[in-house]
C-alpha atoms as a PDB file:
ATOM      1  CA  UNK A   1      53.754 -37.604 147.783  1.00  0.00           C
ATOM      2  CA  UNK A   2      50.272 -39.325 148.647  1.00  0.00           C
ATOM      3  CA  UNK A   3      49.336 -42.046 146.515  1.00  0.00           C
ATOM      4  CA  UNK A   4      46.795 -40.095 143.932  1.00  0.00           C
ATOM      5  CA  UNK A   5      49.568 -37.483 143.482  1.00  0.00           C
ATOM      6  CA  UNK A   6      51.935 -40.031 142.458  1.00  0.00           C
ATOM      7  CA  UNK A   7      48.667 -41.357 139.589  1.00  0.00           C
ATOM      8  CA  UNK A   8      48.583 -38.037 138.864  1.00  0.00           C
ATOM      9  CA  UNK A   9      51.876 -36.802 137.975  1.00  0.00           C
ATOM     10  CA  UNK A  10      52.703 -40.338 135.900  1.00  0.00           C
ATOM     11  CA  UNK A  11      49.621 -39.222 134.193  1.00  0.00           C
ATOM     12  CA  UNK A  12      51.028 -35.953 132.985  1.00  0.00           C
ATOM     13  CA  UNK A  13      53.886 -37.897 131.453  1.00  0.00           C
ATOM     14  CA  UNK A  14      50.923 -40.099 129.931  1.00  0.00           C
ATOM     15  CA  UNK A  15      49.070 -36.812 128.602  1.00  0.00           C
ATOM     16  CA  UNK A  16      52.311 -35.350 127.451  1.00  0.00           C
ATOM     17  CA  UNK A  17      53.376 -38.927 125.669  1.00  0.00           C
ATOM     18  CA  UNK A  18      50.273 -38.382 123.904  1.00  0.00           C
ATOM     19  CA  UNK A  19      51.183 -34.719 123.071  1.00  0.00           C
ATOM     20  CA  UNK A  20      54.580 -36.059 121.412  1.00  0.00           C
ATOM     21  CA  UNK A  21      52.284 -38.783 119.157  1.00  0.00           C
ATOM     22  CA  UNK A  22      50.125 -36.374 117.761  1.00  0.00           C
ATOM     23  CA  UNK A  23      52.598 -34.338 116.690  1.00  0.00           C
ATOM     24  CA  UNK A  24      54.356 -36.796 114.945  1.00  0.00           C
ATOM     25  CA  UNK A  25      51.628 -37.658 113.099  1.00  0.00           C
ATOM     26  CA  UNK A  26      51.125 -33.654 112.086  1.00  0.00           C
ATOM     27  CA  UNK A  27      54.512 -33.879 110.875  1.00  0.00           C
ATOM     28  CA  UNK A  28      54.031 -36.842 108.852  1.00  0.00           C
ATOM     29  CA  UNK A  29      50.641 -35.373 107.837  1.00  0.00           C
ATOM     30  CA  UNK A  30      52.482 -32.426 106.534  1.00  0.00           C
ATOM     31  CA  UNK A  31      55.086 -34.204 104.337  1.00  0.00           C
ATOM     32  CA  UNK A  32      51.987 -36.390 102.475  1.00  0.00           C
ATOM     33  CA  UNK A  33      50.566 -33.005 101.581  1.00  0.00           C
ATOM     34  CA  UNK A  34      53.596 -31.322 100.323  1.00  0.00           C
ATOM     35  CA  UNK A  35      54.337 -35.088  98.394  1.00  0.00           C
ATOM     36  CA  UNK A  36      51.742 -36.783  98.020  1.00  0.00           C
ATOM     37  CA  UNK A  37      53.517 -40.251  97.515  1.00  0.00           C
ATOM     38  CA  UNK A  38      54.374 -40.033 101.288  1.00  0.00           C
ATOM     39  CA  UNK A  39      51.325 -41.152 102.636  1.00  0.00           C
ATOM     40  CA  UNK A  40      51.711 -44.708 101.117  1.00  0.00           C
ATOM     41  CA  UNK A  41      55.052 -44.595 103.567  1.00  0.00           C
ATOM     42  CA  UNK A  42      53.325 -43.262 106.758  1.00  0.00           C
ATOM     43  CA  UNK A  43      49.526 -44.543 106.505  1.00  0.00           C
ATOM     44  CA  UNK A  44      50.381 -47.603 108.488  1.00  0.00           C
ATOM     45  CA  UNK A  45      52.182 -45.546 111.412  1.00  0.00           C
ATOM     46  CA  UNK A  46      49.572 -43.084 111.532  1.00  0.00           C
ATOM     47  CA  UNK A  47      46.778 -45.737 111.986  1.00  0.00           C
ATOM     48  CA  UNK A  48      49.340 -47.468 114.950  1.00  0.00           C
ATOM     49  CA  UNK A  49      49.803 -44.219 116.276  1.00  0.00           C
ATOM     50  CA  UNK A  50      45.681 -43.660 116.874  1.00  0.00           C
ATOM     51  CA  UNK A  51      45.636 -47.279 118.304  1.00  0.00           C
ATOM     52  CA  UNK A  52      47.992 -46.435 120.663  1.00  0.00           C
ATOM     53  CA  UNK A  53      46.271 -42.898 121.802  1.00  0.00           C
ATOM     54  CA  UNK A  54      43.038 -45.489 122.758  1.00  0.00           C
ATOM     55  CA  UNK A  55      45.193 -47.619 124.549  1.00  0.00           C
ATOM     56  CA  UNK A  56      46.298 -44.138 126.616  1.00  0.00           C
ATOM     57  CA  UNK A  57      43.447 -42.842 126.807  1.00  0.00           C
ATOM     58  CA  UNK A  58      41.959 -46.264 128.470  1.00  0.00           C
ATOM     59  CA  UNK A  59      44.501 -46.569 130.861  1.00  0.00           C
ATOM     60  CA  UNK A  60      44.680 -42.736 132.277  1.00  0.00           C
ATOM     61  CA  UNK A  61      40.564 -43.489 132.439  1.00  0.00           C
ATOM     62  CA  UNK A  62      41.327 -46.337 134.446  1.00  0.00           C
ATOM     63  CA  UNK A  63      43.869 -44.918 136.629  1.00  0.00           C
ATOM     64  CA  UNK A  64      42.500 -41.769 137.372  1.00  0.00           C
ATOM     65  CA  UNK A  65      38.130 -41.750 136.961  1.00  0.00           C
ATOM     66  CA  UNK A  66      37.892 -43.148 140.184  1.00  0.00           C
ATOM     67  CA  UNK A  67      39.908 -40.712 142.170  1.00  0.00           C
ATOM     68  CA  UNK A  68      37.719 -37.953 141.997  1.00  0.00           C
ATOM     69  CA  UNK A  69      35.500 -39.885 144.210  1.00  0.00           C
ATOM     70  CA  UNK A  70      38.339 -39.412 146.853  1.00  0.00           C
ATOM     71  CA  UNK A  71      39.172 -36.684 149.671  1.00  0.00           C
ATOM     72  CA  UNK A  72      42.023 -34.631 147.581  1.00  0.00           C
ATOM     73  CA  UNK A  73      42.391 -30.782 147.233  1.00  0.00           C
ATOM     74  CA  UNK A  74      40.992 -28.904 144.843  1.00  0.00           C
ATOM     75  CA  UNK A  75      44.467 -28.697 142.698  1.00  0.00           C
ATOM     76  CA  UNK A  76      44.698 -32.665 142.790  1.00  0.00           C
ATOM     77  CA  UNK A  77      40.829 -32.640 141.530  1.00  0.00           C
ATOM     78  CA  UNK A  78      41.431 -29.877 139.070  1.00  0.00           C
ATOM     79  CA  UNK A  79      44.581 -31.616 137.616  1.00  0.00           C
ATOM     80  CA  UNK A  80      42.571 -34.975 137.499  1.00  0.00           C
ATOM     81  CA  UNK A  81      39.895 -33.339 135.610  1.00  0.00           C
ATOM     82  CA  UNK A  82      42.299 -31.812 133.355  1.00  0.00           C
ATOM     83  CA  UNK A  83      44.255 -35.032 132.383  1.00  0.00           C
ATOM     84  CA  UNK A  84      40.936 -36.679 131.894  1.00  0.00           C
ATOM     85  CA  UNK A  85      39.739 -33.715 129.577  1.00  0.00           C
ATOM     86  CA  UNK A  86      43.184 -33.686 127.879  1.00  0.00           C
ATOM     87  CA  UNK A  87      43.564 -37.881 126.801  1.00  0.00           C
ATOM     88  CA  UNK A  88      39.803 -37.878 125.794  1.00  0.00           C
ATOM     89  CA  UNK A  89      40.262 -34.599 123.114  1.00  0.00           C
ATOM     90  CA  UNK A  90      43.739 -36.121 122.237  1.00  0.00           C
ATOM     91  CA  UNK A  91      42.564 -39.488 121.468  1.00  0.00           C
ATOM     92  CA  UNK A  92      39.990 -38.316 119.353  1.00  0.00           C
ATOM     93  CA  UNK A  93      42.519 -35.382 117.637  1.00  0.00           C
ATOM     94  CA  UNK A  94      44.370 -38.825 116.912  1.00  0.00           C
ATOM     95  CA  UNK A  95      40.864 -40.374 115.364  1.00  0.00           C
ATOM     96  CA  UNK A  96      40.370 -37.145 113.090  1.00  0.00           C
ATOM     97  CA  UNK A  97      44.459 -37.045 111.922  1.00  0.00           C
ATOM     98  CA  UNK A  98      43.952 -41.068 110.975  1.00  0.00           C
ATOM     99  CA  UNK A  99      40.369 -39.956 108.881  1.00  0.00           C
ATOM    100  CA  UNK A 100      42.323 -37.329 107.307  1.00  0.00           C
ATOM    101  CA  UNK A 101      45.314 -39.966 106.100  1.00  0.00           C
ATOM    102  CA  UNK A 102      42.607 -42.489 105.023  1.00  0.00           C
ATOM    103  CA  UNK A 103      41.393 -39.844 102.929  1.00  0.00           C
ATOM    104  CA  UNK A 104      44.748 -38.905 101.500  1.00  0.00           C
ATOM    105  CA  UNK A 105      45.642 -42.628 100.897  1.00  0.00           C
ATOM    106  CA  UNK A 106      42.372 -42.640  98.977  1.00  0.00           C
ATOM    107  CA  UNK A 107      42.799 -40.297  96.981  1.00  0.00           C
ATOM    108  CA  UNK A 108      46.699 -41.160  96.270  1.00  0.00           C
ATOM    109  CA  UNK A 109      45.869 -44.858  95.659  1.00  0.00           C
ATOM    110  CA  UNK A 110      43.472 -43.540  92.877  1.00  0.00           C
ATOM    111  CA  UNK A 111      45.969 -41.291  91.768  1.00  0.00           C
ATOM    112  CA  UNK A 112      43.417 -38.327  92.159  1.00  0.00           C
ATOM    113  CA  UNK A 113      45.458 -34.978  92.844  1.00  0.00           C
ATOM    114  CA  UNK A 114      44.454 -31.804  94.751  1.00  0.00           C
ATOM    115  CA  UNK A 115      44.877 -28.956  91.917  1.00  0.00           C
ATOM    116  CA  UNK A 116      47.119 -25.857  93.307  1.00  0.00           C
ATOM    117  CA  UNK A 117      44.530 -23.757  94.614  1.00  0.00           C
ATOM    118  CA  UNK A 118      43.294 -26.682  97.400  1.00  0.00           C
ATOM    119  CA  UNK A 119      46.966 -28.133  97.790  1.00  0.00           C
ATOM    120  CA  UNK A 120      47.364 -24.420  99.178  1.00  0.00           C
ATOM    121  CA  UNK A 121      44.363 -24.139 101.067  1.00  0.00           C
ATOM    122  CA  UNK A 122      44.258 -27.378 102.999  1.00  0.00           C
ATOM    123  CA  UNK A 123      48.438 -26.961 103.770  1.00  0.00           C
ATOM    124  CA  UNK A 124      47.287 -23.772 105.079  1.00  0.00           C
ATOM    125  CA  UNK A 125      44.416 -25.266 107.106  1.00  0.00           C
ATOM    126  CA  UNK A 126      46.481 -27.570 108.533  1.00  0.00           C
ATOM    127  CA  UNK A 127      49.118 -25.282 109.541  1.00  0.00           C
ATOM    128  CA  UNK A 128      46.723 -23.364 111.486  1.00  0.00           C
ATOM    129  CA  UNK A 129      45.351 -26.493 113.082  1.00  0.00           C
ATOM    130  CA  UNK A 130      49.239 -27.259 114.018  1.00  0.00           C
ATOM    131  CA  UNK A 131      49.826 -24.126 115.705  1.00  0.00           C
ATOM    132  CA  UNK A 132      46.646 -24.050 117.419  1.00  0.00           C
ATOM    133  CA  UNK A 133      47.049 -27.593 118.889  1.00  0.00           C
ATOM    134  CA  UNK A 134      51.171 -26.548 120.209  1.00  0.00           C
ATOM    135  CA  UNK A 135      49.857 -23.832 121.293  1.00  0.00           C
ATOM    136  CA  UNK A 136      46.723 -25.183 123.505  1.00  0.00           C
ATOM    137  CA  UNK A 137      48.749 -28.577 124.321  1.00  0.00           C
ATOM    138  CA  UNK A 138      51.807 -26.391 126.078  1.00  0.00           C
ATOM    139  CA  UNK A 139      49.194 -24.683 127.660  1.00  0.00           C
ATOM    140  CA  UNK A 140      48.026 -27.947 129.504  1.00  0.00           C
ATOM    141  CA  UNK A 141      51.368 -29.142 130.399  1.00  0.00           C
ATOM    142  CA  UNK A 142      52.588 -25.906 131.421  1.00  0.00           C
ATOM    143  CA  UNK A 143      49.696 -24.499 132.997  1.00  0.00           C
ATOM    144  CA  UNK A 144      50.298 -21.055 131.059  1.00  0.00           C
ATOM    145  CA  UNK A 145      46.944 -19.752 131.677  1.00  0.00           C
ATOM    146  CA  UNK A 146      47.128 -16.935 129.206  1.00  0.00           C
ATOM    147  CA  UNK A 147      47.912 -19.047 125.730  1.00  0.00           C
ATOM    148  CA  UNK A 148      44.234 -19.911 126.033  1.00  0.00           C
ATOM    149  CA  UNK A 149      42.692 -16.143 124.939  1.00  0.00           C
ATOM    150  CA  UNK A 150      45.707 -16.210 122.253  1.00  0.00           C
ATOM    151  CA  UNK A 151      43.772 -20.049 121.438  1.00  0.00           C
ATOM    152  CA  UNK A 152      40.804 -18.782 121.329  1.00  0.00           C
ATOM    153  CA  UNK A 153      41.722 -16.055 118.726  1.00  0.00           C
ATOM    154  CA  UNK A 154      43.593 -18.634 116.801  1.00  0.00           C
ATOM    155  CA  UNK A 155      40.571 -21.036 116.949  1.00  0.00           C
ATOM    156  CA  UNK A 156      38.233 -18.337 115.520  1.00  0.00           C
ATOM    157  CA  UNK A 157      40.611 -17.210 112.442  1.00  0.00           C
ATOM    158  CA  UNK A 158      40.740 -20.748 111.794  1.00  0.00           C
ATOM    159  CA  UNK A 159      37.104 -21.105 111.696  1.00  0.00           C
ATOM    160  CA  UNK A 160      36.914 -17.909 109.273  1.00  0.00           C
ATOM    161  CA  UNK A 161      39.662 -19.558 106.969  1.00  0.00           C
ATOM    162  CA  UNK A 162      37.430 -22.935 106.706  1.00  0.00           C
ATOM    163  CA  UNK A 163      34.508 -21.551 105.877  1.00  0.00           C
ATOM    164  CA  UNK A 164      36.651 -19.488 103.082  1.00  0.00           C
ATOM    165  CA  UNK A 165      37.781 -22.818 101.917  1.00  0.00           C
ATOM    166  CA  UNK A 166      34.285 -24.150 101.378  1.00  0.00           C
ATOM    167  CA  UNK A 167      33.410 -21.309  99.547  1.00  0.00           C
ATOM    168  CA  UNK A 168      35.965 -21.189  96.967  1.00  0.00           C
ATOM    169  CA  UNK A 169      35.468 -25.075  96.925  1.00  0.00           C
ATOM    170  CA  UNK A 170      31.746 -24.971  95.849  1.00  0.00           C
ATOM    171  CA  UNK A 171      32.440 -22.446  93.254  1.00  0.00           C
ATOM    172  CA  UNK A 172      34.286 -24.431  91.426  1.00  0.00           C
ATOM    173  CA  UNK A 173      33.038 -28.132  92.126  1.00  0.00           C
ATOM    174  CA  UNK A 174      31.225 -28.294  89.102  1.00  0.00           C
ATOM    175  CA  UNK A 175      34.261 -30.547  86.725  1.00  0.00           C
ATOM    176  CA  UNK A 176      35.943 -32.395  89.414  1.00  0.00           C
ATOM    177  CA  UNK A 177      35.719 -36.340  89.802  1.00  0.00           C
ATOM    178  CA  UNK A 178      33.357 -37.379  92.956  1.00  0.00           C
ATOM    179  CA  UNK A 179      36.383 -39.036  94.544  1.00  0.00           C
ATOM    180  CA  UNK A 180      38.014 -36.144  95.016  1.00  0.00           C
ATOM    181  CA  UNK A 181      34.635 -33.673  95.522  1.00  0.00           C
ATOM    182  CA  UNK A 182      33.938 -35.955  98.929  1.00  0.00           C
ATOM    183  CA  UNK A 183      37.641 -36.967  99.916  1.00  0.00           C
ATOM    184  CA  UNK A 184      38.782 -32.927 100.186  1.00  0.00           C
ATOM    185  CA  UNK A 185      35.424 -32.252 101.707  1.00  0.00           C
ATOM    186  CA  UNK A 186      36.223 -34.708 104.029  1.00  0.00           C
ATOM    187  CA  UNK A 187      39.948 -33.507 104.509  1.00  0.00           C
ATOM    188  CA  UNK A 188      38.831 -29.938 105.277  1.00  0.00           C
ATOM    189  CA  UNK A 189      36.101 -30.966 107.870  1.00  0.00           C
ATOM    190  CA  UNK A 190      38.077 -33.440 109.902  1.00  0.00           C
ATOM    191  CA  UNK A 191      41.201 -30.113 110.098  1.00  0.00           C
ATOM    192  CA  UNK A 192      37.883 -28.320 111.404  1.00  0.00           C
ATOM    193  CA  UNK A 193      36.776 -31.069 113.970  1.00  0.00           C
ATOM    194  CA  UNK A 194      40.498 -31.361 115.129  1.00  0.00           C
ATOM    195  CA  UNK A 195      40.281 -27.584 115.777  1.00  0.00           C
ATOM    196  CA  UNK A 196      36.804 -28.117 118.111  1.00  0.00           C
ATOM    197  CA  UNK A 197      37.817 -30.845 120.055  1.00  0.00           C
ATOM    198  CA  UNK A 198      41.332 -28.055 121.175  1.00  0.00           C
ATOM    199  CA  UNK A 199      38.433 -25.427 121.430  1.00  0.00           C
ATOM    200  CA  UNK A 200      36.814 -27.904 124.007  1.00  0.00           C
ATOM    201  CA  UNK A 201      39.986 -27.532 126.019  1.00  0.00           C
ATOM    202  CA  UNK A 202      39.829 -23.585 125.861  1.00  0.00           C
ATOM    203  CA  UNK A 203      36.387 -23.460 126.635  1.00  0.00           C
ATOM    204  CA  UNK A 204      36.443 -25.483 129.995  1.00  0.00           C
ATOM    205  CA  UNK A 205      39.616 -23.660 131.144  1.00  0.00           C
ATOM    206  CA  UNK A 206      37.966 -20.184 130.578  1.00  0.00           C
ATOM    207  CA  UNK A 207      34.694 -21.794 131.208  1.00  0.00           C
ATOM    208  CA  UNK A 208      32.534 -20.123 128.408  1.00  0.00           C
END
């Protein structure tokens, strides 16, 4: 194996080391909705966890940016352009699941609790964000070119369940303390912005 295609497969493992941090976090995510005293346990983790996902996403830069300067065949370039696509989208996945703890550690430290009806609704939200993300990020290490249409449709019913949450939100915003009017806002958008930046993926594979 030539020299790039030796940067290039360590980078998979990279990518797919990246893959296995981000859904750690989701899991730890999922536990500090379902009890809300758990984020106090796994805020400091989850904000390691995103420093590390920079420090990947420097290095694959590093490593691999330069290389599509070189001779290599148009699988080597493709594959270089997909790691590069995948660690920037992860790292910034990472960003959005650290925004969302800080906002749950906010709101626990201030002992502000999401009533039933938004418990539901973000756990929801998030699950769909979950599957979306397994599904897209097997689809980059396995190259299984057809999860991305099944993406796409998950994308898009995520999209309509978002903009259902915000709905029911607003109509009933009227009594509830600021803290918690902004920090579930803020939840809710940044389970929507995680859900873009695995859109971004779909879109350049099935270049829309």
């Amino acid at each position: 194996m030539t020299l790039p295609g030796v940067i290039i497969e360590q980078t998979k493992i990279e990518v797919n080391s990246m893959v296995t941090m981000i859904e750690d976090v989701f899991l730890k995510l999922e536990e500090s909705l379902k009890e809300k005293d758990k984020i106090a346990k796994y805020n400091d983790s989850i904000i390691e966890a995103e420093d590390k996902l920079d420090l990947y996403e420097k290095e694959i830069y590093d490593s691999n940016f330069s290389l599509l300067s070189k001779s290599l065949s148009n699988k080597l370039i493709e594959d270089t352009r997909m790691n590069l696509l995948a660690c920037d989208e992860y790292e910034t996945i990472g960003d959005y699941q650290n925004r969302i703890a800080n906002r749950l550690y906010m709101l626990y430290e201030n002992s502000i609790e999401l009533d039933e009806t938004r418990a539901k609704m973000t756990f929801k939200l998030h699950s769909l964000a979950v599957e979306l993300f397994n599904d897209i990020s097997r689809a980059v290490k396995t190259e299984e070119k057809e999860l991305y249409p099944i993406g796409m449709k998950k994308y898009q019913a995520l999209k309509t369940y978002y903009k259902e949450v915000k709905r029911e939100h607003f109509s009933r915003s009227e009594d509830i303390p600021a803290r918690l009017n902004t920090g579930y806002l803020d939840i809710i958008n940044y389970y929507k912005r995680i859900a873009d930046h695995i859109y971004n993926i779909i879109e350049y594979v099935m270049k829309i």
